[in-house]
C-alpha atoms as a PDB file:
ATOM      1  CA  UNK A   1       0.000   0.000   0.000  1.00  0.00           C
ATOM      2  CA  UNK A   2       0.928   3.496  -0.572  1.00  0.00           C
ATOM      3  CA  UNK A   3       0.785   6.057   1.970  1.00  0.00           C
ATOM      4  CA  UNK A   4       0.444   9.664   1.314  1.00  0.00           C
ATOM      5  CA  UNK A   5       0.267  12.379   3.343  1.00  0.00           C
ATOM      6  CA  UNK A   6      -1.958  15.392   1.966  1.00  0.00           C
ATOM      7  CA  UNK A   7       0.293  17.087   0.214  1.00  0.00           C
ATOM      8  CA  UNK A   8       1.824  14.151  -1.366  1.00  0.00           C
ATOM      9  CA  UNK A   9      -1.744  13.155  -1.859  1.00  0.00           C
ATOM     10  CA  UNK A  10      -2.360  16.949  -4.134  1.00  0.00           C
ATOM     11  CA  UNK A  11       0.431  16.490  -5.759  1.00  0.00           C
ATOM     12  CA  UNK A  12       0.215  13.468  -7.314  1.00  0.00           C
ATOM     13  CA  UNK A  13      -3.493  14.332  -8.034  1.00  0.00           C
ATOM     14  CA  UNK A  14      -2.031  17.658  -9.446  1.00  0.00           C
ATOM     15  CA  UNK A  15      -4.235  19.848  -7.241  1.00  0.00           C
ATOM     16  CA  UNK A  16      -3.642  22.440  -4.271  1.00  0.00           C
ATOM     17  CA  UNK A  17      -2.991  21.277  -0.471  1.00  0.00           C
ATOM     18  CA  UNK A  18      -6.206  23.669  -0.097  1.00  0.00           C
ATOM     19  CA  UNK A  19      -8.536  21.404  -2.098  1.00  0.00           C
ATOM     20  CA  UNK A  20      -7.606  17.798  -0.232  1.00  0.00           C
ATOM     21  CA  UNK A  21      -8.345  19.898   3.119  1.00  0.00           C
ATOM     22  CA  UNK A  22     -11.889  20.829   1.343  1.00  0.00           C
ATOM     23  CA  UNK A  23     -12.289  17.533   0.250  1.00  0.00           C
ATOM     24  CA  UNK A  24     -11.485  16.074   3.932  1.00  0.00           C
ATOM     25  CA  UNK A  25     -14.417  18.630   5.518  1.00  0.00           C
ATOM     26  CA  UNK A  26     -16.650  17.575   2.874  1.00  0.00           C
ATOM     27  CA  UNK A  27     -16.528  14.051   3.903  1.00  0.00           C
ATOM     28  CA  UNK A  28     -15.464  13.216  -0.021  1.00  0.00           C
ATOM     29  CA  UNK A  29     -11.942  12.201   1.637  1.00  0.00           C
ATOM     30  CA  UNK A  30     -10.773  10.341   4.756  1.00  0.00           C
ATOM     31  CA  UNK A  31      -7.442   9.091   6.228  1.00  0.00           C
ATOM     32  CA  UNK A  32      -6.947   5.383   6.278  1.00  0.00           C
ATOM     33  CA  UNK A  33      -4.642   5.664   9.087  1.00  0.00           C
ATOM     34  CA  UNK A  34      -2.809   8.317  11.242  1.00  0.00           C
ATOM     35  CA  UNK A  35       1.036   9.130  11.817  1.00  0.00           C
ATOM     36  CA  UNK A  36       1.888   9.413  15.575  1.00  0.00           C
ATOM     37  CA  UNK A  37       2.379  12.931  14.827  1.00  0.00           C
ATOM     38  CA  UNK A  38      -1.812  13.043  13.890  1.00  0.00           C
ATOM     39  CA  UNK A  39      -1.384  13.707  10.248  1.00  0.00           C
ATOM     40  CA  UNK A  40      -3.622  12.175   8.221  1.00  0.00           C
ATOM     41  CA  UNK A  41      -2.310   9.181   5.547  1.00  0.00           C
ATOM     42  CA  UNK A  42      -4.549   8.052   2.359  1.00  0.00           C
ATOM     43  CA  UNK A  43      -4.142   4.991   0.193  1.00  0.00           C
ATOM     44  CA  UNK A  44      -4.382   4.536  -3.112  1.00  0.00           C
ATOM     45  CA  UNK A  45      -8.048   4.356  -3.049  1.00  0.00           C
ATOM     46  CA  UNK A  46      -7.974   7.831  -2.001  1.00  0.00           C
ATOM     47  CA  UNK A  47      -6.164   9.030  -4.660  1.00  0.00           C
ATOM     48  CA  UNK A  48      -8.136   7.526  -6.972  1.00  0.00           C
ATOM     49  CA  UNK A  49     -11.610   9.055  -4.896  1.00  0.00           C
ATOM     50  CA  UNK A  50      -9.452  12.247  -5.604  1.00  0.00           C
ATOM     51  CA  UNK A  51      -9.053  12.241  -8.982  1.00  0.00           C
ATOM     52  CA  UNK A  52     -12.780  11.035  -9.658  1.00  0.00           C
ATOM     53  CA  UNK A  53     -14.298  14.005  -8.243  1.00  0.00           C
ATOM     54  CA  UNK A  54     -11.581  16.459  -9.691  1.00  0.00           C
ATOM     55  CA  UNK A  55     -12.986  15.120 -12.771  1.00  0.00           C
ATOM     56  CA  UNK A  56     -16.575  14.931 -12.006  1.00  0.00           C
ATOM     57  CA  UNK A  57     -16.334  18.525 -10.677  1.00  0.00           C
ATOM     58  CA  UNK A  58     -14.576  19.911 -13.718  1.00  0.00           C
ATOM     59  CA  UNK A  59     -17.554  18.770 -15.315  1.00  0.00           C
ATOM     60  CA  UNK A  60     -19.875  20.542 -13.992  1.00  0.00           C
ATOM     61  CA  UNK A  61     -21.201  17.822 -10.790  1.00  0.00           C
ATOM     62  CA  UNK A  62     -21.612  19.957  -7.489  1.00  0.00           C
ATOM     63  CA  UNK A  63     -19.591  18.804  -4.723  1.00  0.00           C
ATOM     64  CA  UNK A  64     -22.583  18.562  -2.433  1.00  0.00           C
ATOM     65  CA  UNK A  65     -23.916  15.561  -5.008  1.00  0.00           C
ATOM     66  CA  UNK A  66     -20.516  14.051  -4.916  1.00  0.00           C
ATOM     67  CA  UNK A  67     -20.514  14.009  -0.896  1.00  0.00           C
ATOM     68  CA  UNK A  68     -23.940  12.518  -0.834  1.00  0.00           C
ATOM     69  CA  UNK A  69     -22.353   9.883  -2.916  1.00  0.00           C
ATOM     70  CA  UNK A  70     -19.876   9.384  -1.128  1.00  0.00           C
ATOM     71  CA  UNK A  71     -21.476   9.253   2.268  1.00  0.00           C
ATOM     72  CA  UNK A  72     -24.027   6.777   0.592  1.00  0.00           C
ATOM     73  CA  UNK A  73     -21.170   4.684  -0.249  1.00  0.00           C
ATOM     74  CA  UNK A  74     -19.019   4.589   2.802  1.00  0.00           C
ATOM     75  CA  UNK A  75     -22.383   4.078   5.112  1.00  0.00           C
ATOM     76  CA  UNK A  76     -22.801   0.830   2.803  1.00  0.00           C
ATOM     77  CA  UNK A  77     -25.974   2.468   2.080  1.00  0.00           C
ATOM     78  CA  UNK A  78     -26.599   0.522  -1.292  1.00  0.00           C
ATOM     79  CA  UNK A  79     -30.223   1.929  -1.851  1.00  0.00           C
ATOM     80  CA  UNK A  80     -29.117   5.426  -1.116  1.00  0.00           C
ATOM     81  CA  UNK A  81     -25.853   4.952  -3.234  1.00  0.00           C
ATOM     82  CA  UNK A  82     -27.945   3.346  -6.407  1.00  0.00           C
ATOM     83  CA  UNK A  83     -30.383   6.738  -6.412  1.00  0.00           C
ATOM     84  CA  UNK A  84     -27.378   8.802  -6.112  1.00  0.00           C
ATOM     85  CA  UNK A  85     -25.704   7.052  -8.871  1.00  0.00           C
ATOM     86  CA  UNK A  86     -29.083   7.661 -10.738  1.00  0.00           C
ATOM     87  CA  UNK A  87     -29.139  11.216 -10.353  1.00  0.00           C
ATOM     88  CA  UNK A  88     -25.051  11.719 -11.215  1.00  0.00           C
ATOM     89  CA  UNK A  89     -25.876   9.411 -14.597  1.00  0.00           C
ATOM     90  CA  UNK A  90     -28.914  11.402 -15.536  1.00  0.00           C
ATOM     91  CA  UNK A  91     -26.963  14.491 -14.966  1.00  0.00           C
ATOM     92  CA  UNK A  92     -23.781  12.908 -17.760  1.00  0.00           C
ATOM     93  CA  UNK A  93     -26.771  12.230 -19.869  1.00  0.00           C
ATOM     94  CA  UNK A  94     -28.381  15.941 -20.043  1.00  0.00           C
ATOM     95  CA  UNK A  95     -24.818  17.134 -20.226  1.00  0.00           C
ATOM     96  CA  UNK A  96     -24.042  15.008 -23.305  1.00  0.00           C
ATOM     97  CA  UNK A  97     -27.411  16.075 -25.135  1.00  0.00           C
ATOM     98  CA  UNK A  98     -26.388  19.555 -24.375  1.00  0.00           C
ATOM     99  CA  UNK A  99     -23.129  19.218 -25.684  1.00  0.00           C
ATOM    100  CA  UNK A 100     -23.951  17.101 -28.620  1.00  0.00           C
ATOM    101  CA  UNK A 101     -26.224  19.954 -29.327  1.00  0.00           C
ATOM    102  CA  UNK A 102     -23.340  22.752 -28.908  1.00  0.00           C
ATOM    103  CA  UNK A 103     -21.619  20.635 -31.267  1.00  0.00           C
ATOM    104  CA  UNK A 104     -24.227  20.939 -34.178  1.00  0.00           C
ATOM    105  CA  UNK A 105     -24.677  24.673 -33.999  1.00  0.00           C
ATOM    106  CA  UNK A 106     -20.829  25.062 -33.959  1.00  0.00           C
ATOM    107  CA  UNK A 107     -21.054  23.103 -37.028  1.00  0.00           C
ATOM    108  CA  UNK A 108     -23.076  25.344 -39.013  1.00  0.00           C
ATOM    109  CA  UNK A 109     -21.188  28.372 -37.564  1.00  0.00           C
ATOM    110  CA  UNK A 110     -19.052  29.805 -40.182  1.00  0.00           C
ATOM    111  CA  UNK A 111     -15.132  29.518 -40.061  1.00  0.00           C
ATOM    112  CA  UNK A 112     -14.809  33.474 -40.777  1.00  0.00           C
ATOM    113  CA  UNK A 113     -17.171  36.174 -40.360  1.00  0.00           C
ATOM    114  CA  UNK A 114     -18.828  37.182 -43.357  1.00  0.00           C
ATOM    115  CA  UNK A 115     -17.634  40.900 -44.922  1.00  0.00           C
ATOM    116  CA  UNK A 116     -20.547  43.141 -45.085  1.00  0.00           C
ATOM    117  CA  UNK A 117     -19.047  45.838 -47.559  1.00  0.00           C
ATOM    118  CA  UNK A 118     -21.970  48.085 -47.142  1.00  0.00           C
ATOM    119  CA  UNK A 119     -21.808  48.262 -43.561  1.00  0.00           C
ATOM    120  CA  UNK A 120     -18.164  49.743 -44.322  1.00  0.00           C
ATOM    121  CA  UNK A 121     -18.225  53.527 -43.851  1.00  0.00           C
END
C-alpha cells in the first residue's frame, strides 16, 4: 500500500494542499490511518476518490452531489448509493445532449465572419 500524506496526496493528483483539506471537511476524503504525529495518511483508493471528483467537478457535478455519494457509499448504504448514482448518470446524460447539441450549432457556424461591404463607412 501506498501512503500519502496530503500534500503528497495533491500532488500526485495535481491539485492544491487547499482542495484535499476541502475535500477532507466535505466528507469526499478520509485518512486510512494516522502518523503518531496526527497527520492524516490516504491509500491509493484515495487518490483515486481524488481524482474522480476532480474530474466529475470539472464537469460541472456539485460537490454537495458528490458528498452525498460518497457518504451513501461509505455508510454501505446501497439503496441510497444506487439513487445517487441515478441522479449523477442522468446528470452525464443531459450534459451530453447539451453538448452534442453545442456541437451541431458550432457546425453550421461559419469559419470566418462574413464581410458586409456596405456596412463599411
Amino acid at each position: 500500500m501506498n501512503a500519502y500524506t496530503v500534500s503528497r496526496l495533491a500532488l500526485d493528483a495535481g491539485v492544491s494542499v487547499h482542495i484535499v483539506r476541502d475535500y477532507l471537511l466535505r466528507g469526499l476524503l478520509r485518512p486510512v490511518a494516522c502518523t503518531t504525529g496526527g497527520y492524516g495518511l490516504f491509500d491509493d483508493a484515495a487518490l483515486q476518490r481524488l481524482c474522480f471528483v476532480r474530474a466529475a467537478f470539472e464537469a460541472g457535478i456539485g460537490l454537495d452531489a458528490l458528498a452525498r455519494l460518497y457518504r451513501a457509499l461509505d455508510a454501505a448504504d446501497a439503496d441510497e448509493a444506487a439513487a445517487q448514482l441515478a441522479v449523477l448518470h442522468q446528470f452525464v446524460e443531459r450534459r451530453r445532449e447539451a453538448l452534442a447539441d453545442l456541437e451541431m450549432q458550432l457546425a453550421t457556424m461559419p469559419s470566418a465572419p462574413a464581410q458586409h461591404a456596405e456596412s463599411l463607412p
